[in-house]
N, C-alpha and C. Protein backbone atom coordinates (compact mmCIF):
# COMPACT_ATOMS: atom_id res chain seq x y z
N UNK A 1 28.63 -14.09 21.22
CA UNK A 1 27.50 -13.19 21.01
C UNK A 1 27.34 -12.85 19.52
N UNK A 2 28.41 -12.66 18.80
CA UNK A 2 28.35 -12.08 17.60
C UNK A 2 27.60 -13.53 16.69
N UNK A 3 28.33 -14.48 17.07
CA UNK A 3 27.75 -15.64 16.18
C UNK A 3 26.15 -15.77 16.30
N UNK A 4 25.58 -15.73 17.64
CA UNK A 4 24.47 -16.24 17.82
C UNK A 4 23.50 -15.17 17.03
N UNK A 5 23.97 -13.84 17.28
CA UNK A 5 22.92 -12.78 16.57
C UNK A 5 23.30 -13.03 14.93
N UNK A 6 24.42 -13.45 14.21
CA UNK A 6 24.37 -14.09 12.93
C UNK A 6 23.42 -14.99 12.92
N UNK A 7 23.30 -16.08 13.81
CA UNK A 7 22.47 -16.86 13.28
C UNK A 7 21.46 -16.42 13.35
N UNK A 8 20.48 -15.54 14.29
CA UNK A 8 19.71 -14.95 14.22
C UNK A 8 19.05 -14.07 13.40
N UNK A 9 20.44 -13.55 12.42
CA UNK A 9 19.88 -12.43 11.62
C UNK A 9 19.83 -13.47 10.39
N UNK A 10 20.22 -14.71 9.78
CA UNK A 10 20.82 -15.37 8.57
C UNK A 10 19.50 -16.05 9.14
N UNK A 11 18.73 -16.64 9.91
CA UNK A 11 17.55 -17.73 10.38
C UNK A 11 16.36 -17.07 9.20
N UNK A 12 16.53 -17.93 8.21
CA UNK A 12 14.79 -17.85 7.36
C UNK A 12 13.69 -17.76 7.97
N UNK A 13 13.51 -18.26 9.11
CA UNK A 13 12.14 -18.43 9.36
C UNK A 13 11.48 -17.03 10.06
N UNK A 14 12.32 -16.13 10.69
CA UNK A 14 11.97 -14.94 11.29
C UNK A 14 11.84 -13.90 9.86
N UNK A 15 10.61 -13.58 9.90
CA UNK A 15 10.40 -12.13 9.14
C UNK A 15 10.59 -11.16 9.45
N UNK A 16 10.54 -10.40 8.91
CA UNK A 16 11.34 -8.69 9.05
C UNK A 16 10.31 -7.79 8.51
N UNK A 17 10.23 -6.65 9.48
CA UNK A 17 9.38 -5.66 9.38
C UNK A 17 10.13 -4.33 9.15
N UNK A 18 9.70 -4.44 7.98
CA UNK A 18 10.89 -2.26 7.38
C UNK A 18 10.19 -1.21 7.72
N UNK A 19 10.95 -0.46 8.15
CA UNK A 19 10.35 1.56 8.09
C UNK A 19 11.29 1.89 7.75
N UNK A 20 10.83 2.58 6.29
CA UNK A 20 11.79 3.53 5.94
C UNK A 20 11.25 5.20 5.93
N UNK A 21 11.90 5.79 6.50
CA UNK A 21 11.46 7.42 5.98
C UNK A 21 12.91 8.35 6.44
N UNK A 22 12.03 8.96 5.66
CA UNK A 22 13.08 10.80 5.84
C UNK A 22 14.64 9.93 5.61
N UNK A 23 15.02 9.70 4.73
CA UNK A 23 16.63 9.20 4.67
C UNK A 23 17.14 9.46 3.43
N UNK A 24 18.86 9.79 3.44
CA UNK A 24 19.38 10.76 2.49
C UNK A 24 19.65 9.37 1.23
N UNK A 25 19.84 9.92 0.34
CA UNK A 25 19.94 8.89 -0.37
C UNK A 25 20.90 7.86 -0.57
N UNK A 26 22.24 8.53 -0.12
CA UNK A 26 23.20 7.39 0.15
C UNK A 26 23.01 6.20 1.22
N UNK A 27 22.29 7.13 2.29
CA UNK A 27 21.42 5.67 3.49
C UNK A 27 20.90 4.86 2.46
N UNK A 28 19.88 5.66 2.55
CA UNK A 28 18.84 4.89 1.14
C UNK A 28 19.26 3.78 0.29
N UNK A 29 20.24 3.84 -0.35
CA UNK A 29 21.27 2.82 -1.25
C UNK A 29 22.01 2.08 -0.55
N UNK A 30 22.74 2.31 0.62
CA UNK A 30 23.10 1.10 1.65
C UNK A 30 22.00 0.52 2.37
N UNK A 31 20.88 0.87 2.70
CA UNK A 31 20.38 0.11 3.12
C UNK A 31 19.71 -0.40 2.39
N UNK A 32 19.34 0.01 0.89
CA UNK A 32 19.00 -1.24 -0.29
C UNK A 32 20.01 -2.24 -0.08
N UNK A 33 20.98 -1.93 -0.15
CA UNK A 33 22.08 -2.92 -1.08
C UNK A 33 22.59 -4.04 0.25
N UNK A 34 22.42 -3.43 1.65
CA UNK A 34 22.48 -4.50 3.00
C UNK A 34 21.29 -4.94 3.47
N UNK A 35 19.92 -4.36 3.31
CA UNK A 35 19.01 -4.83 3.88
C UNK A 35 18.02 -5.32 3.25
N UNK A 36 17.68 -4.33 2.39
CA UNK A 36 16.57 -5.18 1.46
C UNK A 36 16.98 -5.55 0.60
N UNK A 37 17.88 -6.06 -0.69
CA UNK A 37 17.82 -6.82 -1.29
C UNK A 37 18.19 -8.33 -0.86
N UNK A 38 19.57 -8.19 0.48
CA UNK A 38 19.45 -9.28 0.86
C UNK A 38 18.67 -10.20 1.23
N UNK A 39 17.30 -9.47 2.03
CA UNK A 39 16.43 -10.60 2.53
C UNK A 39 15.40 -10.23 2.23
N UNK A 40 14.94 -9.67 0.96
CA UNK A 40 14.03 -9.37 0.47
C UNK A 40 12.75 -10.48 0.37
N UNK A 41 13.35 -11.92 0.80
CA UNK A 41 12.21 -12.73 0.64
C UNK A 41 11.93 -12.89 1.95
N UNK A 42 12.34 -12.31 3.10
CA UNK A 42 12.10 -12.55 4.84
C UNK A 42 10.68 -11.20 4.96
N UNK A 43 10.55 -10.44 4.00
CA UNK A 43 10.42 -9.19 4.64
C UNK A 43 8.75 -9.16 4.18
N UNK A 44 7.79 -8.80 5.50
CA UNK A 44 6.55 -9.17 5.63
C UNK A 44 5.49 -8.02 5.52
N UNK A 45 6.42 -7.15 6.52
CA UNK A 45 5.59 -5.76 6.25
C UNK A 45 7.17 -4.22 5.96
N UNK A 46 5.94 -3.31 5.30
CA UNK A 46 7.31 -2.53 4.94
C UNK A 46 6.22 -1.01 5.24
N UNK A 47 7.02 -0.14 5.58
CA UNK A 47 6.35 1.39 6.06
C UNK A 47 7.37 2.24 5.11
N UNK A 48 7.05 2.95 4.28
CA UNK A 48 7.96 3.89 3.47
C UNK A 48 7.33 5.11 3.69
N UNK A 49 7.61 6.12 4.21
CA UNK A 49 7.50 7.26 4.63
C UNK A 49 8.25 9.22 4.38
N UNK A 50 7.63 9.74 3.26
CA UNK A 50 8.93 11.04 2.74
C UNK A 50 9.72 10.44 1.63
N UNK A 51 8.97 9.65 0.56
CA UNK A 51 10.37 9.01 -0.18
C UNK A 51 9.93 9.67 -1.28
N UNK A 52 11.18 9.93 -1.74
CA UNK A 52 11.02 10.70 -3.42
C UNK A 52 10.60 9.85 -3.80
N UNK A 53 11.27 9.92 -5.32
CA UNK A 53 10.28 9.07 -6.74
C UNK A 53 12.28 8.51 -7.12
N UNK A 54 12.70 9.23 -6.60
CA UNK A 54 14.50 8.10 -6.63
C UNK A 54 14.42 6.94 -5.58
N UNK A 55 13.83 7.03 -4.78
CA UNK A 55 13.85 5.64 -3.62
C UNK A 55 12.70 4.82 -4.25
N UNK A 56 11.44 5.18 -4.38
CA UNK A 56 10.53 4.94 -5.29
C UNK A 56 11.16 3.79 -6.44
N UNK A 57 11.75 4.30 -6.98
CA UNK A 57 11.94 3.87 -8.29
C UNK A 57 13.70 2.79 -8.25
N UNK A 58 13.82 2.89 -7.44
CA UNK A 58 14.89 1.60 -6.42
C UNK A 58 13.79 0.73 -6.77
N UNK A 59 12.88 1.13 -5.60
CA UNK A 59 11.84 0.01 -5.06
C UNK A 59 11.18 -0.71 -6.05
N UNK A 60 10.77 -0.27 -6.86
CA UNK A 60 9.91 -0.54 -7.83
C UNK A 60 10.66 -1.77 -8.80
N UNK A 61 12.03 -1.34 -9.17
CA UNK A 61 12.37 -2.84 -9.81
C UNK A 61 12.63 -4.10 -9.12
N UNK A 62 12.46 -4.06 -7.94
CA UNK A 62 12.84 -5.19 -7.23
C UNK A 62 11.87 -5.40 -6.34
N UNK A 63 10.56 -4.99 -6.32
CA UNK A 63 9.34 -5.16 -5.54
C UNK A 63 8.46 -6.74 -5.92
N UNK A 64 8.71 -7.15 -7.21
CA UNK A 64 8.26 -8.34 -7.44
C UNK A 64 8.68 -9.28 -6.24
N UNK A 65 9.84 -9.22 -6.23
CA UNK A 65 10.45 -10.03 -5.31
C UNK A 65 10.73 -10.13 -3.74
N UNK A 66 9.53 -9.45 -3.35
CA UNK A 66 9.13 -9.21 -1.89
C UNK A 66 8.29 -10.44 -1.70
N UNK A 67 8.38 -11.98 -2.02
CA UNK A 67 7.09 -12.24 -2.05
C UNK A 67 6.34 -12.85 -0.61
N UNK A 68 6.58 -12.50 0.93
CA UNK A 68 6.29 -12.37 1.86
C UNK A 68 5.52 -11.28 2.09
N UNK A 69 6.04 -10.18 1.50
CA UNK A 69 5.02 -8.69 1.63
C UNK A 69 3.39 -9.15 1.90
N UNK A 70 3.20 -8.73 2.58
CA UNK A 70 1.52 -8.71 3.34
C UNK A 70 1.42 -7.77 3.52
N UNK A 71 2.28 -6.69 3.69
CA UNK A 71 1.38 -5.44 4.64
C UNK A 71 2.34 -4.58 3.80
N UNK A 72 1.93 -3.24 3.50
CA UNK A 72 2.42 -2.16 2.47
C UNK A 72 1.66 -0.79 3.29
N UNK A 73 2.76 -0.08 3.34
CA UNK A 73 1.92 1.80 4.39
C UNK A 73 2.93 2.49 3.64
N UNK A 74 1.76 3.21 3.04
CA UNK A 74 2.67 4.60 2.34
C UNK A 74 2.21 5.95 3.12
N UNK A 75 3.43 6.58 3.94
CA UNK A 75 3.15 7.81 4.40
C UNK A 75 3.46 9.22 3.74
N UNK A 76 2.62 9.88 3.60
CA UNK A 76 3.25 11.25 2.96
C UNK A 76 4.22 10.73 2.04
N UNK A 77 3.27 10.40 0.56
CA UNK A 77 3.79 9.97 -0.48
C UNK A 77 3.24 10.71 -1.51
N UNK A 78 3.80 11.22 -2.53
CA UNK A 78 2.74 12.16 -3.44
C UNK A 78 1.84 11.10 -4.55
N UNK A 79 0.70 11.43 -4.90
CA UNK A 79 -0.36 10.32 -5.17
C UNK A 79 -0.23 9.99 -6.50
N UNK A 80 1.02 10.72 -7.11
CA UNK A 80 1.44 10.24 -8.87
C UNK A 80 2.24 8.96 -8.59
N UNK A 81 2.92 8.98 -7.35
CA UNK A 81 3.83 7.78 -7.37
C UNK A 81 2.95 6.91 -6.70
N UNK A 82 2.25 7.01 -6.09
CA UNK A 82 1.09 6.15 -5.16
C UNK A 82 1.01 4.82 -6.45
N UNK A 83 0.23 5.21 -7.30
CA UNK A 83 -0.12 4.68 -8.81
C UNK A 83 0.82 4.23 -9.37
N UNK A 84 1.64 4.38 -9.71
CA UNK A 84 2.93 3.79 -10.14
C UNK A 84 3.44 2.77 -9.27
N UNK A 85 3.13 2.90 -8.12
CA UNK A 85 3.96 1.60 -7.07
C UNK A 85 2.74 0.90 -7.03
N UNK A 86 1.38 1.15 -6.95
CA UNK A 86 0.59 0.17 -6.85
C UNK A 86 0.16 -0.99 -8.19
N UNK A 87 0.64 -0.49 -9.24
CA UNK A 87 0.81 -1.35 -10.01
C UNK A 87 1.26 -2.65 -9.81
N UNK A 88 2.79 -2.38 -9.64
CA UNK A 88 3.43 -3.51 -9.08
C UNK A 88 3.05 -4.50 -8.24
N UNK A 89 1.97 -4.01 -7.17
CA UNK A 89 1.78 -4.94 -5.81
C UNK A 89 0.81 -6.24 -6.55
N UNK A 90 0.71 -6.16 -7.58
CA UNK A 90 -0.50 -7.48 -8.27
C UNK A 90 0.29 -8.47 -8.24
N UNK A 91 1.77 -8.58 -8.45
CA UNK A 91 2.72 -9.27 -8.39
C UNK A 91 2.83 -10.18 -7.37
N UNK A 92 2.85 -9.80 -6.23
CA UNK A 92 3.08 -10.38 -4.65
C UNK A 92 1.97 -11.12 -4.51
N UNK A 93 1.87 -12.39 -4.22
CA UNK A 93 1.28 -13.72 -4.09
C UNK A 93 0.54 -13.17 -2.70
N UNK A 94 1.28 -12.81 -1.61
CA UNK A 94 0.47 -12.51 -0.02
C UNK A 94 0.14 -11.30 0.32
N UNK A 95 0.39 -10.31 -0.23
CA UNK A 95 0.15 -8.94 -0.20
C UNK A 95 -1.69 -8.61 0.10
N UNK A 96 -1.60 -8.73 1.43
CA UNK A 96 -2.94 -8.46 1.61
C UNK A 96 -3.59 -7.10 2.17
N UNK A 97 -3.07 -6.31 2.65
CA UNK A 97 -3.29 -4.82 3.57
C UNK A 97 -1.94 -4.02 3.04
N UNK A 98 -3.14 -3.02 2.49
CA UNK A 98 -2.42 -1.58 1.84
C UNK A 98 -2.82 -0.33 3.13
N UNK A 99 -2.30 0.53 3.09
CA UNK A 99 -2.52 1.95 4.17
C UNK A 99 -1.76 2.93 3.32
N UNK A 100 -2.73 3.85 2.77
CA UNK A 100 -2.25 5.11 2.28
C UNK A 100 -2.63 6.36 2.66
N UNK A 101 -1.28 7.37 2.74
CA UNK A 101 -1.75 8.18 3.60
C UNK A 101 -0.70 8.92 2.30
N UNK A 102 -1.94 9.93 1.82
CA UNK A 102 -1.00 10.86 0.80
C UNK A 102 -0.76 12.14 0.94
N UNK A 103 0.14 12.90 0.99
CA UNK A 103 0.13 14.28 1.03
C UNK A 103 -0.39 15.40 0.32
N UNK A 104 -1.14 15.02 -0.97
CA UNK A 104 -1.62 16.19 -2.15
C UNK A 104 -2.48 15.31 -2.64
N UNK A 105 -3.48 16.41 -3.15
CA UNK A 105 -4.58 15.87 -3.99
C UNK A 105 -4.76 15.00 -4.90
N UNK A 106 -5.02 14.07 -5.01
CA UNK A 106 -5.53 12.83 -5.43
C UNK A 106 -5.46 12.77 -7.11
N UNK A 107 -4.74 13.07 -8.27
CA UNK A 107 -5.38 13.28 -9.34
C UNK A 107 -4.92 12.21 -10.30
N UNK A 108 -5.50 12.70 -11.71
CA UNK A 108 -5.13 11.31 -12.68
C UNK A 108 -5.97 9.96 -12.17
N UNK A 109 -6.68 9.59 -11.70
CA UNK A 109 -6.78 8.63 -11.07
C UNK A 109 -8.00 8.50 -12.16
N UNK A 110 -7.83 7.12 -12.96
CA UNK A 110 -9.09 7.04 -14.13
C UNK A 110 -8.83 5.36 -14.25
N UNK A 111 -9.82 5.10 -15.54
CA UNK A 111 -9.53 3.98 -15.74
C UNK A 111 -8.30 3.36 -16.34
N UNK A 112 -7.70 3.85 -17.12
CA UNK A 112 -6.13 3.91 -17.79
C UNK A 112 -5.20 3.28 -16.48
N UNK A 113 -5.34 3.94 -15.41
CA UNK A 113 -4.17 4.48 -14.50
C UNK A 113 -4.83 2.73 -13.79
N UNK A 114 -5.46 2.59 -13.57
CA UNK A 114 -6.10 1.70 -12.27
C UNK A 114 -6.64 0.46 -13.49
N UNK A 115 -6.80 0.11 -14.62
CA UNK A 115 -6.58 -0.74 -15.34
C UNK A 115 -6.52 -1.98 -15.13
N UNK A 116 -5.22 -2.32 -15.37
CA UNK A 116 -4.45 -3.65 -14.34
C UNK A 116 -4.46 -3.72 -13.10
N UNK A 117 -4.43 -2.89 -12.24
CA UNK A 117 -4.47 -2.91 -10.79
C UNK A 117 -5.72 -4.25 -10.33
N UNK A 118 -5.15 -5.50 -10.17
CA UNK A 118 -5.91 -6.28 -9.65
C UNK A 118 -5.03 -7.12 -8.70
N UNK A 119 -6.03 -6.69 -6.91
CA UNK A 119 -4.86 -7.08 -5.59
C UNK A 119 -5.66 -8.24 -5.33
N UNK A 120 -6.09 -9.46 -6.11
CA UNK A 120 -6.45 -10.45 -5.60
C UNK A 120 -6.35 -11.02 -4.33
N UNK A 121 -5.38 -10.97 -3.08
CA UNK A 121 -5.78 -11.23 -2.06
C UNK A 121 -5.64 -10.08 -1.41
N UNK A 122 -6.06 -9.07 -1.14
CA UNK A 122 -6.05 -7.48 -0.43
C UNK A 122 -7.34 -7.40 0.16
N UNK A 123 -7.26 -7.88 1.65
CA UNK A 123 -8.45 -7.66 2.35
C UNK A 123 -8.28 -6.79 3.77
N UNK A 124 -7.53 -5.97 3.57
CA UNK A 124 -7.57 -4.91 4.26
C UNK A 124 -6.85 -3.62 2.97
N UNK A 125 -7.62 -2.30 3.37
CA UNK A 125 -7.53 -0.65 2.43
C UNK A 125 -7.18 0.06 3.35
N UNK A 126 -6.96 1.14 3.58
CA UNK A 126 -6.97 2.34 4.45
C UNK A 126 -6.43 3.17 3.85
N UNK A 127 -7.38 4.71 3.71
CA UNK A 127 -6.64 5.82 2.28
C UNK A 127 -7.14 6.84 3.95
N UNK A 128 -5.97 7.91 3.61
CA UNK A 128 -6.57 8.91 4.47
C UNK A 128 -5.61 9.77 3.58
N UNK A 129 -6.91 10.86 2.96
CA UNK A 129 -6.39 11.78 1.60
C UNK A 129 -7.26 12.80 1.80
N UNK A 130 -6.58 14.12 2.10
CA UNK A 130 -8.00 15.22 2.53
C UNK A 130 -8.58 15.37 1.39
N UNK A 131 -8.00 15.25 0.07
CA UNK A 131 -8.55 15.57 -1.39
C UNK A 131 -9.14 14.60 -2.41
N UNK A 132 -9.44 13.76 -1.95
CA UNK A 132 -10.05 12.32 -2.92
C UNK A 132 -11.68 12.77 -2.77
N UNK A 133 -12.29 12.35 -4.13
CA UNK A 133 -13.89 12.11 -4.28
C UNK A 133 -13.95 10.95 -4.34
N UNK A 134 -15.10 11.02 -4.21
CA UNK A 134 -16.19 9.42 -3.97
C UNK A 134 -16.14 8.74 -5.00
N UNK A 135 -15.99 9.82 -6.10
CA UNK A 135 -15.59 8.37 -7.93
C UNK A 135 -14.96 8.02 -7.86
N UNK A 136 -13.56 9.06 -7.07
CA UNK A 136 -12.11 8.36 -7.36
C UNK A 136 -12.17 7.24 -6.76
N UNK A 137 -12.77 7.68 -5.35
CA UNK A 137 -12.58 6.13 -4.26
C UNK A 137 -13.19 4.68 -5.09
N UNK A 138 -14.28 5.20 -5.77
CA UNK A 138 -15.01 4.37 -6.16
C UNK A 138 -14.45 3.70 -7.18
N UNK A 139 -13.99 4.44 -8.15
CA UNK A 139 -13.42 3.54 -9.53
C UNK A 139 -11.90 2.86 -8.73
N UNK A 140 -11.12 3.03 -7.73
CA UNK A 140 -9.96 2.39 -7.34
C UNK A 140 -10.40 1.31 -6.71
N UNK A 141 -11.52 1.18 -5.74
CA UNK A 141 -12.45 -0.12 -5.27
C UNK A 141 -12.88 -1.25 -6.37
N UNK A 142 -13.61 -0.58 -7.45
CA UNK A 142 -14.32 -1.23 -8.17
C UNK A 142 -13.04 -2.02 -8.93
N UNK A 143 -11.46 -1.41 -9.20
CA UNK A 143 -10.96 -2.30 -9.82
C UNK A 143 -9.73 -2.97 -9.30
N UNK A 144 -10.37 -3.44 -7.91
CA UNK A 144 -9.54 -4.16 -6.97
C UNK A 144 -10.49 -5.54 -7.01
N UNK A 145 -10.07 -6.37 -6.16
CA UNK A 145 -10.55 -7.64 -5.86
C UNK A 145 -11.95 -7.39 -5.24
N UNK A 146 -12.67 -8.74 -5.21
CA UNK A 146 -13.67 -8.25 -4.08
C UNK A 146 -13.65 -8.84 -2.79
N UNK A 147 -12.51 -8.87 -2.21
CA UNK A 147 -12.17 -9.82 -1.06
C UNK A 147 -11.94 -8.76 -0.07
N UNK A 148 -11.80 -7.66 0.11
CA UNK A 148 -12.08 -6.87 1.40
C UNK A 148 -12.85 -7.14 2.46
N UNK A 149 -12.25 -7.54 3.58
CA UNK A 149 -12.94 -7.33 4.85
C UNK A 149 -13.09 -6.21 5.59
N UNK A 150 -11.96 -5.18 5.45
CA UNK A 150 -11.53 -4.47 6.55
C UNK A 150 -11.40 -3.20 5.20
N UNK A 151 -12.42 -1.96 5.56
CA UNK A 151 -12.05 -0.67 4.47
C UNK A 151 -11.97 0.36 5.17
N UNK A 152 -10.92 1.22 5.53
CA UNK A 152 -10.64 2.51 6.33
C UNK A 152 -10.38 3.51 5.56
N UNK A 153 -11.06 4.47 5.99
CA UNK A 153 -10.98 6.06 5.00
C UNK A 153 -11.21 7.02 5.87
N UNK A 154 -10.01 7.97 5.61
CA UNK A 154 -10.30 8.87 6.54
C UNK A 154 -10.56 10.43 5.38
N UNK A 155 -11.16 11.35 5.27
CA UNK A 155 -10.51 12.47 4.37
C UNK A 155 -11.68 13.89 4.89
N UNK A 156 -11.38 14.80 3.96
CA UNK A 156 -12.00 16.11 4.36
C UNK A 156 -13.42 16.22 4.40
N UNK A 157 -14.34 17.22 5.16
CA UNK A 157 -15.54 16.67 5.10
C UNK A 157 -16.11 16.76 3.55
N UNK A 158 -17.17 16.16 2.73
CA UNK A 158 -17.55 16.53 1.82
C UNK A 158 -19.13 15.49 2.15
N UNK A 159 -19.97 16.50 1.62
CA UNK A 159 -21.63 16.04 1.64
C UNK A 159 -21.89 14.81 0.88
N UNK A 160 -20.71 14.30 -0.25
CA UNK A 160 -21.40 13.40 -1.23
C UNK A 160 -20.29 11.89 -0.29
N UNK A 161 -19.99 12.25 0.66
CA UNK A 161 -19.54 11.41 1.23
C UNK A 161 -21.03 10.44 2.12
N UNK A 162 -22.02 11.52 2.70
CA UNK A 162 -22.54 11.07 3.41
C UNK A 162 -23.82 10.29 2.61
N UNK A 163 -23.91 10.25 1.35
CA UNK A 163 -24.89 9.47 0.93
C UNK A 163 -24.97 8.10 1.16
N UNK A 164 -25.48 7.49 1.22
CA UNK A 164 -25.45 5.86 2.17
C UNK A 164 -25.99 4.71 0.91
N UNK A 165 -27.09 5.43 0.15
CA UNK A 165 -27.35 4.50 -0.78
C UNK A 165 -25.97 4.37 -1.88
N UNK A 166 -25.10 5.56 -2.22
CA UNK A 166 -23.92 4.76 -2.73
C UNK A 166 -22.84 4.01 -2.45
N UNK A 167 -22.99 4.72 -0.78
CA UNK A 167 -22.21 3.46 -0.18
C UNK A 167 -22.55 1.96 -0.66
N UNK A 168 -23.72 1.66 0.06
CA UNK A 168 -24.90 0.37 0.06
C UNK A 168 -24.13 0.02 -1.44
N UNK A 169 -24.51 0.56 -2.52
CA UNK A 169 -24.22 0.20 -3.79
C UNK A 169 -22.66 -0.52 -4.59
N UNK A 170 -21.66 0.09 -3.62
CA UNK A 170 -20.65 -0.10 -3.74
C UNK A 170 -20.53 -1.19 -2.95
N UNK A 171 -20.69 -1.21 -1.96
CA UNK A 171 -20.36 -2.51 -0.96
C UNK A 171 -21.13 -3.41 -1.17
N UNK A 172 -22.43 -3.99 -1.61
CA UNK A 172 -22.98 -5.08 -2.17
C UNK A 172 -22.22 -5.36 -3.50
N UNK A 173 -22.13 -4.42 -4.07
CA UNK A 173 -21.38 -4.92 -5.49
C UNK A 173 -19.59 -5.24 -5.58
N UNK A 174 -19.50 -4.51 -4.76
CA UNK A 174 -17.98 -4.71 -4.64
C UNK A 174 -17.04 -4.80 -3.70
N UNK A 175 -17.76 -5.40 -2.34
CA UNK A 175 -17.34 -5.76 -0.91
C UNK A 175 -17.99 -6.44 -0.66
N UNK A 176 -18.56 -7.66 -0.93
CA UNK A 176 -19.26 -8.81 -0.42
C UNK A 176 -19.03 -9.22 0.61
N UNK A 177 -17.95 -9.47 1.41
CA UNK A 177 -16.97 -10.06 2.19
C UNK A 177 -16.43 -9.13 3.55
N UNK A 178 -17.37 -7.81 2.91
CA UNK A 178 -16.76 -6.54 4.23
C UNK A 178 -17.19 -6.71 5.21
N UNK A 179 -16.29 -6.75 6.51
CA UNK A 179 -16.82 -7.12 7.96
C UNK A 179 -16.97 -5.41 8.82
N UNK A 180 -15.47 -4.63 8.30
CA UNK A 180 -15.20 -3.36 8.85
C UNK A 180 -15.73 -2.49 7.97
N UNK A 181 -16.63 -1.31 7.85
CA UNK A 181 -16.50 -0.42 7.37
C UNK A 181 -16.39 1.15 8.46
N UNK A 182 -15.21 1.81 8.13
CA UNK A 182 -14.83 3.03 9.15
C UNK A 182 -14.51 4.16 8.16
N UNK A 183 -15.84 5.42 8.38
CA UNK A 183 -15.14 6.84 7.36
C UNK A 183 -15.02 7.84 8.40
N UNK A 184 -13.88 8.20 8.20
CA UNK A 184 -13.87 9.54 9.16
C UNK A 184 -13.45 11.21 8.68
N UNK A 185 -15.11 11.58 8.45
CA UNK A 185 -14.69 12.72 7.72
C UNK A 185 -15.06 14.13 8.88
């Protein structure tokens, strides 16, 4: 038994799906140092959930080298580190579907910050942020790819949400390719 689940766990061809949350930091560091760095190239989708800016910042030097990553969910993450880890994801060759779900208001978010941020194959978004505006959303869209199919937003009600001609404006110009659009305010 023990051998066969070795081979099972050592088999390249099976990918691996992570959740990490709420964990003390010594977990945190063993399960860097046994799980993800070992098979950091198996690993397809990853859920990080409650992580400081010390697990964060683990992650961050060795995130290049996820290069299976397709799928990225940040839960109750504060939105200074949001920016700082999304930098990195331009790196990852398959990285196609982001899901952010942040705990505090949205800020800093300009052209400086979002710059480089280019997710050339990222065709799935999903932000659910009770505190984001429509520029912010807008200038983080505008300097992404334009390969979105799939855009999910969930956040607090606000009136300049419901204007449709800036929608229209944004999504002809910078969602060509959008099949889903879902806001739920």
């Amino acid at each position: 038994l023990n051998l066969r689940y070795h081979s099972l766990v050592n088999n390249t061809t099976f990918h691996i799906k992570i959740n990490i949350s709420s964990i003390s930091k010594n977990i945190f560091e063993s399960y860097c140092k046994h799980i993800l760095i070992p098979y950091q190239n198996r690993i397809y989708s990853m859920m990080m959930e409650n992580l400081f800016i010390f697990y964060l910042s683990l992650l961050l030097h060795t995130l290049s080298q996820y290069f299976l990553l397709e799928i990225l969910i940040l839960k109750n993450i504060e939105s200074n580190h949001i920016i700082s880890l999304l930098s990195h994801l331009s790196l990852l060759p398959n990285f196609s579907s982001l899901i952010i779900m942040s705990i505090d208001h949205v800020h800093n978010v300009n052209k400086q910050s979002l710059g480089h941020l280019i997710l050339s194959n990222l065709t799935h978004l999903s932000f659910q942020n009770e505190n984001i505006s429509f520029n912010q959303i807008k200038l983080f869209i505008r300097n992404l790819s334009h390969q979105l199919q799939v855009f999910r937003f969930s956040t607090e009600f606000d009136i300049t949400y419901l204007n449709a001609n800036q929608w229209q404006e944004l999504i002809l110009s910078h969602m060509p390719y959008l099949r889903i659009f879902d806001i739920e305010l």
